[in-house]
Protein backbone atom coordinates (compact mmCIF):
# COMPACT_ATOMS: atom_id res chain seq x y z
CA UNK A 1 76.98 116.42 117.49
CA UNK A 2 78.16 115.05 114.07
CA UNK A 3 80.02 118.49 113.76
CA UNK A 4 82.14 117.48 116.83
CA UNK A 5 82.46 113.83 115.86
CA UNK A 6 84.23 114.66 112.95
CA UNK A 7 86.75 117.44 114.61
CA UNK A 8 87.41 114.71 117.13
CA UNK A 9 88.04 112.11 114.26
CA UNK A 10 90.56 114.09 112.51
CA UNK A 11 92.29 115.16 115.47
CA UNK A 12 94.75 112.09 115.32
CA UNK A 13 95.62 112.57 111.34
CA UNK A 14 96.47 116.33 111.66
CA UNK A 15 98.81 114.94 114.21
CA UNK A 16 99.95 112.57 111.82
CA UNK A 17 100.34 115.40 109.62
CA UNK A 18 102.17 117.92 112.30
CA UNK A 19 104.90 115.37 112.65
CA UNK A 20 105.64 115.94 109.38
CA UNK A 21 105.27 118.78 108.27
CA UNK A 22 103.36 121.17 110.84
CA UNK A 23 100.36 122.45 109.47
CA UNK A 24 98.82 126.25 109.65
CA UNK A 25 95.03 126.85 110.56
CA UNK A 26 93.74 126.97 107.27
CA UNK A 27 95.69 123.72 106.48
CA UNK A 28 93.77 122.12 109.14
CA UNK A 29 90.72 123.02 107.72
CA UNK A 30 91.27 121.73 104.69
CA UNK A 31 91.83 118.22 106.14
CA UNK A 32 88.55 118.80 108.26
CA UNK A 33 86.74 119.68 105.16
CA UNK A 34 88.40 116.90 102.55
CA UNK A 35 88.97 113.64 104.91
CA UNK A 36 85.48 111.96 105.79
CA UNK A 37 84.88 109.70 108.94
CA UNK A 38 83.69 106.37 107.81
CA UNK A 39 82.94 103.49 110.35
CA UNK A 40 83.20 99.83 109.32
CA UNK A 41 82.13 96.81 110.93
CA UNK A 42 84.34 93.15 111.51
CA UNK A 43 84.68 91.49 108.06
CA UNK A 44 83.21 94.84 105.96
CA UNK A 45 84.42 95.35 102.99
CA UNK A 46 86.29 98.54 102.26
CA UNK A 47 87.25 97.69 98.91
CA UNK A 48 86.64 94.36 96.97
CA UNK A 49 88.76 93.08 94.31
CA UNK A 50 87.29 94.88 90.55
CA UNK A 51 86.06 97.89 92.20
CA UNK A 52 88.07 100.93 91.48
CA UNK A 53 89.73 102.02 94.85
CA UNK A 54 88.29 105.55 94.80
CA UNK A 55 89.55 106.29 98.51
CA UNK A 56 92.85 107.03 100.67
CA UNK A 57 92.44 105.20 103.65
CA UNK A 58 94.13 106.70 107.12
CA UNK A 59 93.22 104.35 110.57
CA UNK A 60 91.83 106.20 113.06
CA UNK A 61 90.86 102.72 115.56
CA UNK A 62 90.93 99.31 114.81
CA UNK A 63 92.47 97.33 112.18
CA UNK A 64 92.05 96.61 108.15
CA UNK A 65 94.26 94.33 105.92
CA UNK A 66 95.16 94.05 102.17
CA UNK A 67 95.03 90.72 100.30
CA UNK A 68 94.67 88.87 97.43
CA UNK A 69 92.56 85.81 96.95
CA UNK A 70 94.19 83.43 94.30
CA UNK A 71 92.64 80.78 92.42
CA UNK A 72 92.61 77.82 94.40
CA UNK A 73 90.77 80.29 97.19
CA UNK A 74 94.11 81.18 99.62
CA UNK A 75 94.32 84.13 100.98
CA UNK A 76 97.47 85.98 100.75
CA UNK A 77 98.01 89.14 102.97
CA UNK A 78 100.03 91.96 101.80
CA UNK A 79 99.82 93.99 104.79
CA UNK A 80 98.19 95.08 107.96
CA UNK A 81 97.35 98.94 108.89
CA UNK A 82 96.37 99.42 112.58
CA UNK A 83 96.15 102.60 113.94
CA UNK A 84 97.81 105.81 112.28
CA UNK A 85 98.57 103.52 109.29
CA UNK A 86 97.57 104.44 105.60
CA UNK A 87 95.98 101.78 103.31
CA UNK A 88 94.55 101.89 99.68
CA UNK A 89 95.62 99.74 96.51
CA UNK A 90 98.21 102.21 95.23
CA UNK A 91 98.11 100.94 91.37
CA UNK A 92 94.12 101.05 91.49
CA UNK A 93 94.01 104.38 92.95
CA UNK A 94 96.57 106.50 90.67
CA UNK A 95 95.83 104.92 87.60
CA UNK A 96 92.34 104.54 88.48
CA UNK A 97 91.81 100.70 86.81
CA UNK A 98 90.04 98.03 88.91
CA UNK A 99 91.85 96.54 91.86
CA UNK A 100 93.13 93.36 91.61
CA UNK A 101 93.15 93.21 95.88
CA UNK A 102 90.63 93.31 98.62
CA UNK A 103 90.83 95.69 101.67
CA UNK A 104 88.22 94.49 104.77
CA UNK A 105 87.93 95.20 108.30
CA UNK A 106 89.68 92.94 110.67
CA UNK A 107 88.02 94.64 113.78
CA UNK A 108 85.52 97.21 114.05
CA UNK A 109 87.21 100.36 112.64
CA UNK A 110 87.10 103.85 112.18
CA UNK A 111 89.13 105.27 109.28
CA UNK A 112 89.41 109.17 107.81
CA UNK A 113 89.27 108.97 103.70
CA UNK A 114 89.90 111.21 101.19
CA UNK A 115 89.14 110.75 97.59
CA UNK A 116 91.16 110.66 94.56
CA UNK A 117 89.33 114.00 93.14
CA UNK A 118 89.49 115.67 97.26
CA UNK A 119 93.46 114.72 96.99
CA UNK A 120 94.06 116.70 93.70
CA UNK A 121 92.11 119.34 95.53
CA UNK A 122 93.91 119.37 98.88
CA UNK A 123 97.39 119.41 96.62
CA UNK A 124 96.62 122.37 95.09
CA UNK A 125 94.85 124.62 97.74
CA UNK A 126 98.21 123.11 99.78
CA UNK A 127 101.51 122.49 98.07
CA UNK A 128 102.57 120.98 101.61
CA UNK A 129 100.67 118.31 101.14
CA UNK A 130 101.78 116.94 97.56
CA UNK A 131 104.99 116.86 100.21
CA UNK A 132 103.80 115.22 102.66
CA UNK A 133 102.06 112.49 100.63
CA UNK A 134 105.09 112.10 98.43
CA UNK A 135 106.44 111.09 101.92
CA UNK A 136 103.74 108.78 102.41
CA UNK A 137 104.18 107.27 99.19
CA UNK A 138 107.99 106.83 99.62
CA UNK A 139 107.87 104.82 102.74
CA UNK A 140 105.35 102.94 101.72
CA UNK A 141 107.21 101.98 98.61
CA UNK A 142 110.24 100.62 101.07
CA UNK A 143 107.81 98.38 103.62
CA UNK A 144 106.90 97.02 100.49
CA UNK A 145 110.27 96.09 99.28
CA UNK A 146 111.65 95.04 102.65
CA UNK A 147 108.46 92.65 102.37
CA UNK A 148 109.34 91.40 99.29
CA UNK A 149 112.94 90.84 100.20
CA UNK A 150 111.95 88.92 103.15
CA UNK A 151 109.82 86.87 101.21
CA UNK A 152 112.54 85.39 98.50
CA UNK A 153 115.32 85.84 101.07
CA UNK A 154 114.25 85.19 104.66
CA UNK A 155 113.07 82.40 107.14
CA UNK A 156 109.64 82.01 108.62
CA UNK A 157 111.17 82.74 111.89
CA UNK A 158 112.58 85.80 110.86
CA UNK A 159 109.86 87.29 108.96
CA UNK A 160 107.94 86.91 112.78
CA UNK A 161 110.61 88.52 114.26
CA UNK A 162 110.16 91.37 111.27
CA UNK A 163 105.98 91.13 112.22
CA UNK A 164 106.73 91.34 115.77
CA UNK A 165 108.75 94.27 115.46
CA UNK A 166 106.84 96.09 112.70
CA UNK A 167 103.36 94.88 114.23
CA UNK A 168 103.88 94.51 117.63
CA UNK A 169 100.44 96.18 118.78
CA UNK A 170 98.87 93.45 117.11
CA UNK A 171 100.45 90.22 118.26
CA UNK A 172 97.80 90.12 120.59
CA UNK A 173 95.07 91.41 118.71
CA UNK A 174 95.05 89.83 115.59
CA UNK A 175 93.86 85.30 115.42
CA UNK A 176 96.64 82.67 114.11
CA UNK A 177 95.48 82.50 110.95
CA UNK A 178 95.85 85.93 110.16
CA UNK A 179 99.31 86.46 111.58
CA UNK A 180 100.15 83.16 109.55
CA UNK A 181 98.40 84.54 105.76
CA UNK A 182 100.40 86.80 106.07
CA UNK A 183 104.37 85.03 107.04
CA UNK A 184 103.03 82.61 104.53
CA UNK A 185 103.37 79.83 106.74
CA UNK A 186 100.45 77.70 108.35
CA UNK A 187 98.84 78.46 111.62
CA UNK A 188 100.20 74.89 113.08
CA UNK A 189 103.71 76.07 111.78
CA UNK A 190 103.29 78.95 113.95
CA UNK A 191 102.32 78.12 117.09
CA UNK A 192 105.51 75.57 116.79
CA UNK A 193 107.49 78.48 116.01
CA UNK A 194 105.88 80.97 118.86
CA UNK A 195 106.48 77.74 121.30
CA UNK A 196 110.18 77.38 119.92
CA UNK A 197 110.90 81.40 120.81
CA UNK A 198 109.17 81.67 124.33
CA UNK A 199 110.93 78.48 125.50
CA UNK A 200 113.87 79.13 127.23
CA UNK A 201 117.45 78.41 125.85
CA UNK A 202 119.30 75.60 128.29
């Protein structure tokens, strides 16, 4: 039972992987074998903010988020990984010091993980992969600068339009205050703005 749990688990991240770079047989074993099933309830911590990130995250269901807590007790989101999205605090993980940001569950979620020491392993029983996460890496690396461009450059009612288009199986899933942590803007600010777009132009 746990056997086929896990096969069906990993069935949508060698997928991922396929659409990448397809994968032979005893690639796919190696991701059976290396990537564990983990299941975490609404609000559970996946990583907290000290705690050395020790895991690669891939979403199987459900939804986590990445933030950072400042002083005055604000949440700041950096970003939101539904399903068939990769999460982990990048810095914390390769250089393997403490995090500085929190990862939790936003709904209950089911997420494949592979450690930093299963990773080394997986890149050198499988060159493809040190490919394939390079890949990973890279296009991670540009969400992260288009955020940060929007950010110092944009308007609140473009960075929704950027959320809606980037996000857009969670406009519906995700509460206000979430959606608006993460435009920087408050949750009052918008619901004006969601009012403003849905009303028609005269």
């Amino acid at each position: 039972m746990k056997e086929n749990l896990v096969l069906a688990s990993v069935e949508p991240l060698i997928d991922y992987f396929n659409r990448i770079i397809p994968l032979n047989a005893d690639e796919r074993q190696l991701v059976t074998e290396l990537f564990k099933p983990r299941l975490y309830r609404r609000k559970q911590y996946i990583l907290q903010e000290g705690d050395l990130c020790n895991q690669f995250n891939f979403v199987v269901r459900g939804c986590i988020r990445l933030y950072k807590i400042d002083e005055k007790g604000n949440t700041h989101i950096i970003q939101f990984a539904p399903e068939n999205w990769w999460m982990n605090d990048i810095r914390s993980f390769h250089k393997r010091l403490p995090s500085e940001l929190n990862i939790d569950a936003l709904e209950d979620t089911m997420i494949l993980q592979i450690s930093h020491e299963n990773l080394i392993t997986l890149y050198k029983n499988a060159p493809k992969f040190d490919r394939i996460f390079r890949v990973l890496l890279e296009n991670s690396f540009v969400t992260l600068q288009n955020r940060l461009l929007q950010n110092i450059s944009s308007t609140a009612e473009e960075r929704y339009l950027s959320f809606m288009q980037t996000y857009s199986q969670l406009a519906n899933r995700l509460p206000q205050t979430q959606i608006a942590s993460f435009l920087g803007i408050t949750p009052e600010f918008l619901s004006r703005l969601r009012n403003r777009l849905v009303k028609p132009k005269s």
